[in-house]
Protein backbone atom coordinates (compact mmCIF):
# COMPACT_ATOMS: atom_id res chain seq x y z
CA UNK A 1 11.90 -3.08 -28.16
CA UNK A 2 15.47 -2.47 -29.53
CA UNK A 3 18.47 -3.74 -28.41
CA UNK A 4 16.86 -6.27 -26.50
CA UNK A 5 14.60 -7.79 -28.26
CA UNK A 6 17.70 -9.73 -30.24
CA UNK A 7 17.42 -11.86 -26.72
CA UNK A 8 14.33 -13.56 -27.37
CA UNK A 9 15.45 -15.45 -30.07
CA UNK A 10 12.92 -16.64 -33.13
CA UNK A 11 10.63 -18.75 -31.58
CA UNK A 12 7.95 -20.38 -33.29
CA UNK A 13 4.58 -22.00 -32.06
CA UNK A 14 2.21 -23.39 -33.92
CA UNK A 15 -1.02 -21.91 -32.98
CA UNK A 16 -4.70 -22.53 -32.68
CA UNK A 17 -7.63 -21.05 -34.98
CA UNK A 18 -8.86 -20.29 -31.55
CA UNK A 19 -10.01 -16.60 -31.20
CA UNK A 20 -10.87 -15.38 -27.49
CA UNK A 21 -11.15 -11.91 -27.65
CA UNK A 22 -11.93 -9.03 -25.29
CA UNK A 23 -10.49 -10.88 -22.12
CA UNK A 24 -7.32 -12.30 -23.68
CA UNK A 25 -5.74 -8.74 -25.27
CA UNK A 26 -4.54 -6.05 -23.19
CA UNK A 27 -5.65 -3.09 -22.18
CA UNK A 28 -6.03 0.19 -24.53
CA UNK A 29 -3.11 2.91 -23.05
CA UNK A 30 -2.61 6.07 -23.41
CA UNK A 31 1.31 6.95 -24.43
CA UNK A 32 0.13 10.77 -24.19
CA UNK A 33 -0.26 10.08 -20.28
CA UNK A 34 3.15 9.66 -19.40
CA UNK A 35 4.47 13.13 -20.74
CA UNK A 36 1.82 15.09 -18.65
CA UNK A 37 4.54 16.27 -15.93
CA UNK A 38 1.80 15.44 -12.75
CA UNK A 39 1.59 12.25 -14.08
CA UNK A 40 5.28 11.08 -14.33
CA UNK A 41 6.50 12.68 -11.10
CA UNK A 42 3.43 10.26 -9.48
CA UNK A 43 4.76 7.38 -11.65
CA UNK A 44 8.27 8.31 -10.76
CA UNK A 45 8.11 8.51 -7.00
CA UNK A 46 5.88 5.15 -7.09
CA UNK A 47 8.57 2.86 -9.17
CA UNK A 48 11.47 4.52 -7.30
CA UNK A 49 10.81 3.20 -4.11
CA UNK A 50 9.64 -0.08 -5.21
CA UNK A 51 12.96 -0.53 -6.57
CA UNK A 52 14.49 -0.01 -3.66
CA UNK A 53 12.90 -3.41 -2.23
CA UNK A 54 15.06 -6.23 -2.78
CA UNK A 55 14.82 -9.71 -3.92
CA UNK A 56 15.22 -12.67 -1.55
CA UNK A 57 15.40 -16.29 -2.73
CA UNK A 58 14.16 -17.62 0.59
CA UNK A 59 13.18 -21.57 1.07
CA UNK A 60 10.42 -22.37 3.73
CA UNK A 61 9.42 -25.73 6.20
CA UNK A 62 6.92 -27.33 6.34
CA UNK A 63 5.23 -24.54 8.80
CA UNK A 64 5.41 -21.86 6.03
CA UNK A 65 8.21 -20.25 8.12
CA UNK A 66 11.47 -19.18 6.69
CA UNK A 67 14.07 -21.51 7.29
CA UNK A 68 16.67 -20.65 4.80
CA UNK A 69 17.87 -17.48 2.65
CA UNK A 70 19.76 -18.39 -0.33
CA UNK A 71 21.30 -15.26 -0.60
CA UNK A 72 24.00 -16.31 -3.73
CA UNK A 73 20.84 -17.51 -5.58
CA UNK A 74 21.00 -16.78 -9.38
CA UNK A 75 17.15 -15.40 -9.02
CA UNK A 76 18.42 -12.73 -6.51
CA UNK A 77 21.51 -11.66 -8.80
CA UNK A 78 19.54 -11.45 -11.49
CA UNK A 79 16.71 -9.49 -9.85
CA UNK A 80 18.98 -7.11 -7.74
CA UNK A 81 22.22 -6.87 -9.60
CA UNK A 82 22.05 -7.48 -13.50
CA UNK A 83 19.04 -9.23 -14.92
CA UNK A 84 20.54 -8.16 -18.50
CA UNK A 85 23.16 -6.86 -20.47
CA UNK A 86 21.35 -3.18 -20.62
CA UNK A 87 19.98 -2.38 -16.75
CA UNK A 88 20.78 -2.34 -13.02
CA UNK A 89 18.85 -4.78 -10.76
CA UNK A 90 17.32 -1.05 -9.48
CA UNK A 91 16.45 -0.17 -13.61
CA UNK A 92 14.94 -3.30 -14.26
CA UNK A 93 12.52 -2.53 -10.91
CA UNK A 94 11.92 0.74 -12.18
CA UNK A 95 11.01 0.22 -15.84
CA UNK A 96 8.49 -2.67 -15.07
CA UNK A 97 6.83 -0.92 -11.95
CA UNK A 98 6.45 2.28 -14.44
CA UNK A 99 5.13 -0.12 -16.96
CA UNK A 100 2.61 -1.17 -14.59
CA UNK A 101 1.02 2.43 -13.12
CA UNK A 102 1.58 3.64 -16.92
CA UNK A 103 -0.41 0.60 -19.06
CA UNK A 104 -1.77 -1.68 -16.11
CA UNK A 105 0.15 -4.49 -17.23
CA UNK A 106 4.10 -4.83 -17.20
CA UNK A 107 5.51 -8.48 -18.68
CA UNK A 108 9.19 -9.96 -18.18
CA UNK A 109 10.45 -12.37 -20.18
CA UNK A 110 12.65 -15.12 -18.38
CA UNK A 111 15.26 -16.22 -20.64
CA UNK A 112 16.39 -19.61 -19.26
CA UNK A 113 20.65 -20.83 -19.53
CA UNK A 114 19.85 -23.59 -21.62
CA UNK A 115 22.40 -27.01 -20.69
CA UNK A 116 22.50 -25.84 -16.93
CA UNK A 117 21.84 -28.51 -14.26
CA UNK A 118 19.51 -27.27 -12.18
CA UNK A 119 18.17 -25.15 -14.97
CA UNK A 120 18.32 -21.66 -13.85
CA UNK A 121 17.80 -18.09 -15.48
CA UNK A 122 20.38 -16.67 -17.61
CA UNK A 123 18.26 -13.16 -17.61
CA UNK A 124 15.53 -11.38 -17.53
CA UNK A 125 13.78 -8.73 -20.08
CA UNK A 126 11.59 -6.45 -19.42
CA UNK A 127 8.89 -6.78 -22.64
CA UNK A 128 7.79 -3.22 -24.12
CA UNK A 129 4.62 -3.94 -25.62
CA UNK A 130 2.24 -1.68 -27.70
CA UNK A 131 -0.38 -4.61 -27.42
CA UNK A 132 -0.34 -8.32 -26.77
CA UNK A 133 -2.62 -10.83 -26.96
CA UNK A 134 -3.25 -14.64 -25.66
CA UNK A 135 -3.13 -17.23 -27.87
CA UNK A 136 -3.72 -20.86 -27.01
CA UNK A 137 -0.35 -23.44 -29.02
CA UNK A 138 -1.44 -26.29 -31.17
CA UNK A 139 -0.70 -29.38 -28.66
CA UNK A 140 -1.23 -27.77 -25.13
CA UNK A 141 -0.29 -24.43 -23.23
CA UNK A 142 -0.51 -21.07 -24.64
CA UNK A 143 1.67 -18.24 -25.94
CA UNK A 144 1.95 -14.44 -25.76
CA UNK A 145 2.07 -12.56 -29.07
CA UNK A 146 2.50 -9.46 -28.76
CA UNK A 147 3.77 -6.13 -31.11
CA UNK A 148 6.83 -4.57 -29.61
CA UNK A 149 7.50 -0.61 -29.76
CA UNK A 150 9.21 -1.34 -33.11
CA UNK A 151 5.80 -2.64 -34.73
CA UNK A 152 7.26 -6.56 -35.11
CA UNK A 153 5.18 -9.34 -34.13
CA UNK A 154 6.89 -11.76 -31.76
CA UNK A 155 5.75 -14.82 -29.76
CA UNK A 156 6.37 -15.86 -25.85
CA UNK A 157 5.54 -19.00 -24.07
CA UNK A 158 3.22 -17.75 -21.64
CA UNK A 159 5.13 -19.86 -18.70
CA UNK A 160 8.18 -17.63 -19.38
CA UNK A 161 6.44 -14.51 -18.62
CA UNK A 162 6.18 -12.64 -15.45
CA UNK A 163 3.04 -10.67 -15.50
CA UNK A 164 2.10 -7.86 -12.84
CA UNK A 165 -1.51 -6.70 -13.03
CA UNK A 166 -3.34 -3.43 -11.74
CA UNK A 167 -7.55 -2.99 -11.76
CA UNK A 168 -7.13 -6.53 -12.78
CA UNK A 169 -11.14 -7.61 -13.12
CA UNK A 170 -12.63 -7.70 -16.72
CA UNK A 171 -9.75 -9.36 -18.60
CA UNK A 172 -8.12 -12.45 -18.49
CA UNK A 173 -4.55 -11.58 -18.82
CA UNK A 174 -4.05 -8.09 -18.29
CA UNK A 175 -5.61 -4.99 -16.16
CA UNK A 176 -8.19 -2.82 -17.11
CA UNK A 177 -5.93 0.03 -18.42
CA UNK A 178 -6.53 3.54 -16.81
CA UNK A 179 -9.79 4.79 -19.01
CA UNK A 180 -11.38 6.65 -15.92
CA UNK A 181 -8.25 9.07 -15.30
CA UNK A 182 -8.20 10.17 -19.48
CA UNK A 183 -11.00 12.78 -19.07
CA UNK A 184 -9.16 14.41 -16.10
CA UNK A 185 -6.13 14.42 -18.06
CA UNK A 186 -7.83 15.95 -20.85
CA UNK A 187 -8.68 18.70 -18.87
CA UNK A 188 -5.59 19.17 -17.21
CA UNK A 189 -3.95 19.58 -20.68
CA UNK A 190 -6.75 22.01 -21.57
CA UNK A 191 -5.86 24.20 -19.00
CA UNK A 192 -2.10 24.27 -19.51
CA UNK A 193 -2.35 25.05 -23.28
CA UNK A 194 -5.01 27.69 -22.25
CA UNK A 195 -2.51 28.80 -20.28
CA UNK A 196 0.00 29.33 -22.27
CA UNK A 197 -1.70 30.85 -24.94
CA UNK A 198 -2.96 33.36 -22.32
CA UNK A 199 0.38 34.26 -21.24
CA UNK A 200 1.64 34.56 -25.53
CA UNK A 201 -0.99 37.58 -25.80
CA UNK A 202 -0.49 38.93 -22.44
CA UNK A 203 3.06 39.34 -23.42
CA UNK A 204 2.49 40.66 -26.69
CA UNK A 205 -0.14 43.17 -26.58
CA UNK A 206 1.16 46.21 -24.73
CA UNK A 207 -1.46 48.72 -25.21
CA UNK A 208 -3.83 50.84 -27.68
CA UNK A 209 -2.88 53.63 -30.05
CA UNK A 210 -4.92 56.48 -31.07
CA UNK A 211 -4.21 58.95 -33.66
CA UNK A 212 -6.40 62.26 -33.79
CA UNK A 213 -5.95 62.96 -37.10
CA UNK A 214 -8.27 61.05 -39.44
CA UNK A 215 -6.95 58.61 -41.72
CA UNK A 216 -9.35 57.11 -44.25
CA UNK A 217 -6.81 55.07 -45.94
CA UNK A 218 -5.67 51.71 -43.76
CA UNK A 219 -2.77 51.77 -44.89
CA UNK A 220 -1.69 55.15 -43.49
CA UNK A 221 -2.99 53.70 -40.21
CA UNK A 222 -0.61 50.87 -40.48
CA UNK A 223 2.13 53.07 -41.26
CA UNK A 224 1.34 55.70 -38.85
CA UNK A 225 1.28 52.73 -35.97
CA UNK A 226 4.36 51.36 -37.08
CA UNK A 227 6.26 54.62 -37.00
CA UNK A 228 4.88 54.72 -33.32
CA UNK A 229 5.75 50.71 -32.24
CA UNK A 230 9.36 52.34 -33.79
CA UNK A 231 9.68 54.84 -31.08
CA UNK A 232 8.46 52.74 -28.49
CA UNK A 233 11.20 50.25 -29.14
CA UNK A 234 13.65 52.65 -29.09
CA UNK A 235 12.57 54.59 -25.86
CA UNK A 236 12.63 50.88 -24.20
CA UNK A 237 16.44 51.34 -25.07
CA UNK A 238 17.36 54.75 -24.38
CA UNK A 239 15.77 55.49 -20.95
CA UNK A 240 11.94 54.75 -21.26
CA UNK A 241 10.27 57.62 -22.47
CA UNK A 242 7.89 57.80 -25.66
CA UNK A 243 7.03 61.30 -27.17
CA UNK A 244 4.41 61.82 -28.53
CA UNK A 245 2.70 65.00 -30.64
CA UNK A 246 -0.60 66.10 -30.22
CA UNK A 247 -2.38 64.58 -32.42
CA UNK A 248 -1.57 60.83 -30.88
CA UNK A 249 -2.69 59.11 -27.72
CA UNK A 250 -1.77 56.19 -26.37
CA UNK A 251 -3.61 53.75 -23.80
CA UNK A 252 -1.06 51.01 -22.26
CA UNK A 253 -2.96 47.84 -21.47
CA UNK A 254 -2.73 45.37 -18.53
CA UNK A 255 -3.92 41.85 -19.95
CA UNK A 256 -4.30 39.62 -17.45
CA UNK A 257 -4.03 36.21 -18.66
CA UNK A 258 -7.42 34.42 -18.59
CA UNK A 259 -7.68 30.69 -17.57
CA UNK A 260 -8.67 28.30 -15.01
CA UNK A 261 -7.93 29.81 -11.26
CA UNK A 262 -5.48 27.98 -8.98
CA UNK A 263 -8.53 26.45 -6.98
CA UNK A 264 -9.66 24.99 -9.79
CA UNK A 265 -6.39 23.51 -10.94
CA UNK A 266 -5.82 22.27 -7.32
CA UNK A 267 -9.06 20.37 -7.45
CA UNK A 268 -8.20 18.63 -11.14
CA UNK A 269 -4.63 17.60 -10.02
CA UNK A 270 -5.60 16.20 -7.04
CA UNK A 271 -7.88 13.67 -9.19
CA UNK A 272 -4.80 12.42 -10.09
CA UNK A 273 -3.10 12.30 -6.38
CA UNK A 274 -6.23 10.19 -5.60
CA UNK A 275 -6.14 7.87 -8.65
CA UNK A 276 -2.89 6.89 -7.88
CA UNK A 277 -3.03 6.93 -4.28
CA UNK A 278 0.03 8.80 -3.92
CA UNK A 279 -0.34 12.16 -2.31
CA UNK A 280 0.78 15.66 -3.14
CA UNK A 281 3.34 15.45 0.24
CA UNK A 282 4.46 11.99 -1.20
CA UNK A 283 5.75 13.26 -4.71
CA UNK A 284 7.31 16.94 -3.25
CA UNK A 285 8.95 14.19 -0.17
CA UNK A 286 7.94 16.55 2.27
CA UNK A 287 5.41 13.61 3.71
CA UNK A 288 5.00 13.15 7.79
CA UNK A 289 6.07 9.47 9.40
CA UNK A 290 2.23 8.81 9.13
CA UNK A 291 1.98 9.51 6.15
CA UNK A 292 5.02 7.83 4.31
CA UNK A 293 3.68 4.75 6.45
CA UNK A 294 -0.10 5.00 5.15
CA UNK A 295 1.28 5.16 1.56
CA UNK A 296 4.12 2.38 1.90
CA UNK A 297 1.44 0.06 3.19
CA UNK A 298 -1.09 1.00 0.61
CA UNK A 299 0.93 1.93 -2.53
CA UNK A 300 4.53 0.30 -2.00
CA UNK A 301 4.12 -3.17 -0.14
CA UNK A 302 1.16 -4.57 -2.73
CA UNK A 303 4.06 -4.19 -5.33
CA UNK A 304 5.94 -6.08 -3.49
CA UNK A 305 3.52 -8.96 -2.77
CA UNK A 306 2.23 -9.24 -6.39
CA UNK A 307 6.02 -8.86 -7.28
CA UNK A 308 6.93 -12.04 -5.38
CA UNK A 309 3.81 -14.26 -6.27
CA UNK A 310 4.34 -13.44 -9.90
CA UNK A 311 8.16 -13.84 -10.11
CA UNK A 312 7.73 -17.49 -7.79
CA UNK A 313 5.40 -18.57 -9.60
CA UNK A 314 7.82 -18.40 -13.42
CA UNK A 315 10.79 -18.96 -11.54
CA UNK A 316 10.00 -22.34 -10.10
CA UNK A 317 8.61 -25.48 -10.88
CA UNK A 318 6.13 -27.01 -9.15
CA UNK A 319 8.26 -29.50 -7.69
CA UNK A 320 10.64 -26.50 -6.31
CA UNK A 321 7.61 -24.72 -5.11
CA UNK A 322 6.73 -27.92 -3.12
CA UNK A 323 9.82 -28.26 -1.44
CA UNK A 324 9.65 -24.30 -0.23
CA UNK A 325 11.57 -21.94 -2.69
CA UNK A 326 10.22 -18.25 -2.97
CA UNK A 327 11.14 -15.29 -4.26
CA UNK A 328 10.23 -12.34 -1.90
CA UNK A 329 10.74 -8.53 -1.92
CA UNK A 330 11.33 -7.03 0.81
CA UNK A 331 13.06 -3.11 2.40
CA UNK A 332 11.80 0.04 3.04
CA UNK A 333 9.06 -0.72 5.79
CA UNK A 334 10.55 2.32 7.50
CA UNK A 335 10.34 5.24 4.94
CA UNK A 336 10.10 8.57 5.92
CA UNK A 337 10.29 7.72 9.79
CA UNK A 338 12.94 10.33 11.75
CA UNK A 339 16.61 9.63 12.59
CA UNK A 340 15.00 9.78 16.41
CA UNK A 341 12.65 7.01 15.51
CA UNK A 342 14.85 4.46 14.14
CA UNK A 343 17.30 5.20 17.53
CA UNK A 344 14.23 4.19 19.70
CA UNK A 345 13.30 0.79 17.70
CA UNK A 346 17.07 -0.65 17.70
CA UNK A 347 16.90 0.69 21.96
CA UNK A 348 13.58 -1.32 22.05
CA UNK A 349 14.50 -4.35 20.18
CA UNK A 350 18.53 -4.85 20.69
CA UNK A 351 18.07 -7.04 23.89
CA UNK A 352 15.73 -9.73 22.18
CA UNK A 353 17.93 -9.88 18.64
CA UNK A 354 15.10 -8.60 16.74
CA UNK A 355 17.80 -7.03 14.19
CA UNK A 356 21.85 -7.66 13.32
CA UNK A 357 24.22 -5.53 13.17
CA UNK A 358 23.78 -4.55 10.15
CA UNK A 359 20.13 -3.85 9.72
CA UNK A 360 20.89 -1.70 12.65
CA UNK A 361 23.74 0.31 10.83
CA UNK A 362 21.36 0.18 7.42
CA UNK A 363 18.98 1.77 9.64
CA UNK A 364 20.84 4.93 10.80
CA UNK A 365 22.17 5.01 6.84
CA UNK A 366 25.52 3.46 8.18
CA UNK A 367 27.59 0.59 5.71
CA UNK A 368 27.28 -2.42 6.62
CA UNK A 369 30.86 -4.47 8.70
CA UNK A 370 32.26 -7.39 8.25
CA UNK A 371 30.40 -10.17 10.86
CA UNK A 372 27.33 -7.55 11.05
CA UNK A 373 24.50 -10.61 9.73
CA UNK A 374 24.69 -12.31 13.53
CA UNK A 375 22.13 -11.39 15.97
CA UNK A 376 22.96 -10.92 19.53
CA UNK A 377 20.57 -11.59 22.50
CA UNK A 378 20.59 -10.62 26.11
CA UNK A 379 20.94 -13.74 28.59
CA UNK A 380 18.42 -11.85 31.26
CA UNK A 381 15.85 -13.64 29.97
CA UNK A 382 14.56 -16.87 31.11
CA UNK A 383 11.95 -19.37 30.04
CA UNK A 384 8.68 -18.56 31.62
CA UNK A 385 8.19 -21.85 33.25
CA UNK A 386 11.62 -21.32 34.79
CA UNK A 387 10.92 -17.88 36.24
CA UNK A 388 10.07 -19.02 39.64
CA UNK A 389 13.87 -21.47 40.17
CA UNK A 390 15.31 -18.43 38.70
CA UNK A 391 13.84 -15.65 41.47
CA UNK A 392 13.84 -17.80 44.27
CA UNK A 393 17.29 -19.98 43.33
CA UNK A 394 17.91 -23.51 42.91
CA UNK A 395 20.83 -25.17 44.45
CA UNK A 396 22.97 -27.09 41.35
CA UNK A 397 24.49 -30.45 41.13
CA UNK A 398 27.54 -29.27 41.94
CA UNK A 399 25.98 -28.08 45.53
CA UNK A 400 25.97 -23.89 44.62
CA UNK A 401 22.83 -22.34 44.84
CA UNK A 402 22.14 -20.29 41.66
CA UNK A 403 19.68 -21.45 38.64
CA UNK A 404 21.01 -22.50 35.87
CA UNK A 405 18.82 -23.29 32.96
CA UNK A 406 18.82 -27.11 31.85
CA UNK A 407 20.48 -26.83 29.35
CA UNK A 408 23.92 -25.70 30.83
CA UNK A 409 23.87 -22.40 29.79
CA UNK A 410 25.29 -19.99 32.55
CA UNK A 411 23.69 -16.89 33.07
């Protein structure tokens, strides 16, 4: 764990005899996985634009609807500036999203500001586990004890974790780990060091050499071919010719390195494009509007969902949950889409203040100004129950003909 790990303090629980099992450890992972280079470009392109989304701290009525964005909330700093002394709010998305493709299961600690009134989070740690466990505390509740990459046991109160879970179904705490992809991996490693090795003697052996004159003894062979690899080596120097006497011959030889064919290394490496969901177009970014869309709806926006769920649900009480406050992540809906694109959906939506200023300017890849969060709204738009007064005219109070909406507003 390192540096970090000085953070969670020595915390001690006194624990139950209790022994669950199976469903309360996590999955088995493979650490091999994540230097095969297919692997961690897919991982890669996947956690980098999650991180992009950002953190709101958003408080809702009593309709579900957002009424309120706190946006100098100490959950959103945390989240999207500095949740710790060691990463960027964009890091800390990173590192636990890569956690989470890489070993099913990524875990935060929330270290709480202990003496503040409301009690709020002083920051948050991503926890770099080799395996953890769920063990219920003597008195109520349960903690998480888990090894860290350093081999030290340590122990978490499980209601200061923030767990994200993928093929979550057999276990209780933690996905199901990414077994089915290890045989494709194996073979995709096969190949490469088959590959290579191919290559090593390819580049090596050059060709055969025959001498006429028989040679009984091997070691007048040896000698006689190394007189002959001699002037080879020099010829490659001085212009590229070899002599050669009568009673020698030589045979040059064209290895051609023996492996699996590119159609067969196509079909192996797209197991892994499927597996992860994230196409071949995705990782190289040359990807159409359709399909960065398809994948940010499939791949990028469950992220975000589980990512707010998980970090509301630590972050709040249940008193604060009552009373509306959510975390939610949100940005990005529009990857990949064309500069011509984004020009038609401000055109479409400018007149009904679908979008400020500024999401307009973030849009086009502009900075944001100062006064950009206000939305502006045509006023040739009427209520439909009004439309009729406002075609035909209504004569006023003040005796001139004109509509003019009840509520004093001119138009």
């Amino acid at each position: 764990m390192g540096i970090l790990s000085d953070f969670f303090g020595k915390i001690k629980y006194k624990l139950m005899n209790s022994y669950y099992g199976y469903s309360s450890r996590s999955a088995p992972w493979n650490k091999d996985s994540y230097e095969q280079e297919t692997v961690r470009a897919i991982i890669d392109c996947i956690a980098a634009h999650t991180a992009k989304g950002q953190a709101l701290h958003v408080v809702l009525d009593e309709q579900g609807r957002i009424k309120e964005i706190k946006r100098n909330s100490p959950y959103s700093r945390l989240i999207n500036q500095k949740p710790n002394p060691l990463m960027s709010g964009f890091d800390f998305k990173y590192k636990i999203i890569t956690q989470l493709e890489h070993k099913t299961t990524a875990a935060v600690f929330v270290k709480w500001k202990v003496g503040s009134n409301p009690v709020v989070p002083e920051m948050m740690i991503p926890i770099d586990y080799s395996h953890f466990e769920l063990m219920p505390i003597s008195g109520g509740g349960y903690a998480i004890q888990f090894q860290d990459g350093e081999g030290i046991q340590r122990l978490l109160n499980v209601e200061d974790v923030v767990f994200l879970r993928k093929f979550y179904n057999s276990r209780d705490v933690a996905g199901d780990g990414n077994g089915p992809i290890y045989n494709t991996l194996d073979m995709v490693k096969a190949s490469d060091e088959g590959f290579i090795e191919a290559l090593s003697v390819s580049n090596k052996v050059r060709g055969l050499y025959k001498h006429k004159k028989a040679m009984l003894d091997p070691g007048d062979v040896t000698k006689s071919q190394e007189e002959f690899s001699r002037r080879f080596t020099e010829a490659a120097e001085k212009g590229g010719i070899v002599g050669i006497d009568s009673m020698e011959d030589y045979q040059a030889l064209n290895v051609t390195p023996f492996t699996a064919n590119a159609a067969q290394m196509k079909t192996v490496r797209d197991n892994l494009y499927t597996y992860w969901r994230t196409g071949e177009n995705i990782v190289k970014s040359c990807y159409t509007e359709q399909e960065g869309h398809a994948w940010s709806e499939s791949v990028i926006e469950p992220h975000w969902q589980r990512m707010s769920e998980a970090f509301t649900n630590v972050c709040f009480t249940k008193k604060e949950y009552e009373f509306g406050n959510r975390i939610i992540f949100t940005g990005g809906v529009l990857m990949g889409t064309s500069y011509q694109t984004r020009l038609n959906i401000i055109s479409q939506t400018k007149e009904l203040g679908l979008l400020t200023v500024n999401e307009q300017r973030e849009l086009l890849g502009f900075d944001p100004v100062a006064d950009g969060d206000k939305r502006q709204v045509s006023l040739n738009y009427v209520s439909a129950d009004n439309q009729d007064k406002y075609q035909v005219g209504k004569e006023s109070e003040d005796g001139q003909e004109g509509y003019q909406p009840e509520d004093g507003t001119e138009v």
